[in-house]
Protein backbone atom coordinates (compact mmCIF):
# COMPACT_ATOMS: atom_id res chain seq x y z
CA UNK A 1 70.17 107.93 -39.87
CA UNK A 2 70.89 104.41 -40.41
CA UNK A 3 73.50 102.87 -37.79
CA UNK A 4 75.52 99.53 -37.70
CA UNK A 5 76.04 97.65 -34.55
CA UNK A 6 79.52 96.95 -33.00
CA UNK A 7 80.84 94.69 -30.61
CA UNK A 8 79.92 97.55 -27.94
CA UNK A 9 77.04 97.06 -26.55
CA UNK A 10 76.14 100.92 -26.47
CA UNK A 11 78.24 102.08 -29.31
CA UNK A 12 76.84 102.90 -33.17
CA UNK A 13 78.54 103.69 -36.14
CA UNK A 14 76.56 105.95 -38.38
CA UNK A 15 77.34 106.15 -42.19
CA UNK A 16 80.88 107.98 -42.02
CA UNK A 17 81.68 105.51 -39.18
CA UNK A 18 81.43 107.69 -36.85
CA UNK A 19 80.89 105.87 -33.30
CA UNK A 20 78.03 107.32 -31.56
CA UNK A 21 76.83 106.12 -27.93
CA UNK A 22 73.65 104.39 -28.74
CA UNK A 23 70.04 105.72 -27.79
CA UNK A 24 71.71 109.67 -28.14
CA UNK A 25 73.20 111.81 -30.55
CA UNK A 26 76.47 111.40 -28.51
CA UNK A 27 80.06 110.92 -30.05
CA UNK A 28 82.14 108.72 -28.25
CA UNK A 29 84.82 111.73 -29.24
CA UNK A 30 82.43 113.58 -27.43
CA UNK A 31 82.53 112.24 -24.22
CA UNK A 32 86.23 111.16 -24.33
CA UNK A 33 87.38 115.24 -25.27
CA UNK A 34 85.06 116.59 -21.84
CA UNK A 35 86.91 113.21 -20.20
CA UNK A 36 90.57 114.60 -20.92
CA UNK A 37 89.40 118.44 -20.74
CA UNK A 38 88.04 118.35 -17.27
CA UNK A 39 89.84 114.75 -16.03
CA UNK A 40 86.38 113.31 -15.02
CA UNK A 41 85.73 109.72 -14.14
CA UNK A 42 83.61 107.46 -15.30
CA UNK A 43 81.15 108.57 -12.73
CA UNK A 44 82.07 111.91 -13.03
CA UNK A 45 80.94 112.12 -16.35
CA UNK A 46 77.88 110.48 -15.16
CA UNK A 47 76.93 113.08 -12.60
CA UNK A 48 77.40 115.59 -16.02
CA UNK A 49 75.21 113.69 -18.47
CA UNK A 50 72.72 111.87 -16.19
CA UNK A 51 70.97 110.70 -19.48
CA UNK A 52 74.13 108.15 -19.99
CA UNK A 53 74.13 105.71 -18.19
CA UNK A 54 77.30 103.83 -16.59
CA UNK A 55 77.23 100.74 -18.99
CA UNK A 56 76.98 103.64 -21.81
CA UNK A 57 79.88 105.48 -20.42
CA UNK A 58 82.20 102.52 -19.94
CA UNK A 59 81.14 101.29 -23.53
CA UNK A 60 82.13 104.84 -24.76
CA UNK A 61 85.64 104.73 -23.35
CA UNK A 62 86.02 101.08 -23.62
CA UNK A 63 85.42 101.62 -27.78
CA UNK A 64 88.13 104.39 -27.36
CA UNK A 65 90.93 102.65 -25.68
CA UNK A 66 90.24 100.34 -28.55
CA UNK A 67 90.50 103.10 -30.94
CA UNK A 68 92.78 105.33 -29.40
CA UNK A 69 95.03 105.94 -32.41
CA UNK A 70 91.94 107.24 -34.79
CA UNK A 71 89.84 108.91 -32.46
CA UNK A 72 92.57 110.50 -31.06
CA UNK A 73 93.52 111.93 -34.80
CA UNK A 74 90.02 113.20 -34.39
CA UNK A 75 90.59 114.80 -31.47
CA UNK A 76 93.61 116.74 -33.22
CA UNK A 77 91.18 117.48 -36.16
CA UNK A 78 89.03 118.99 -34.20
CA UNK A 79 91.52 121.23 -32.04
CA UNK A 80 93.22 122.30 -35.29
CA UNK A 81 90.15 123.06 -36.91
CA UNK A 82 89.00 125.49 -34.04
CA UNK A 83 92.33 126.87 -33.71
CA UNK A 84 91.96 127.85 -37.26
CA UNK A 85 88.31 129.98 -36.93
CA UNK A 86 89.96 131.20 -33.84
CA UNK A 87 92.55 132.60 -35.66
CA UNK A 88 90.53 133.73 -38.81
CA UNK A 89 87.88 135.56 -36.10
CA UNK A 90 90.89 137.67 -34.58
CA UNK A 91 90.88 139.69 -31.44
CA UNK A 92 86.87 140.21 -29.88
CA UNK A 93 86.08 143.57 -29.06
CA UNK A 94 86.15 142.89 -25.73
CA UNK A 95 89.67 141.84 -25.64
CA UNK A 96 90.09 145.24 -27.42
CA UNK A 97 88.78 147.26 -25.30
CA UNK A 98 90.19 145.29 -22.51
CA UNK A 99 93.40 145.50 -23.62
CA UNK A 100 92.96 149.24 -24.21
CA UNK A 101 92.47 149.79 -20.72
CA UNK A 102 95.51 147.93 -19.57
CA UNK A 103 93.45 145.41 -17.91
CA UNK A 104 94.79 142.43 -20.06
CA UNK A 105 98.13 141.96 -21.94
């Protein structure tokens, strides 16, 4: 995969653009969803990925706040698109069976 340096230290772009945190197969998107999903800090998200490390993870959000407007359509993207195969995969048979029972609504 051939990357192009930014003006992040730790951040690639690989040949959609897509930043990646440099050294792993890490999307800043990546990091920056589990950042709003579980409302980790900087360290935080260190004690999760010990593999980053903090100049890697500040880089990461760093690029975002500088990006916030296109990563965050990503973001969207992304939800919409797994709302979608949520919605095409229906029910589980769990929640079936569940619901069957009167255990969930």
């Amino acid at each position: 995969m051939a990357l192009t340096a930014t003006d992040y230290k730790y951040i690639e772009l690989d040949e959609q653009q897509v930043p990646f945190i440099a050294g792993t197969t890490m999307k800043v998107v990546e990091l920056v969803e589990a950042q709003h999903a579980y409302g980790w800090s900087p360290e935080e998200i260190h004690l999760q990925h010990r593999y980053l490390s903090m100049g890697q993870i500040h880089s990461a959000l760093a690029y975002y706040w500088d990006h916030q407007q296109a990563l965050d359509a990503d973001l969207e993207r992304r939800f919409q698109h797994a709302e979608t195969l949520r919605q095409e995969a229906g029910e589980s048979a769990l929640a079936r069976k569940l619901r069957a029972q009167g255990l969930i609504q």
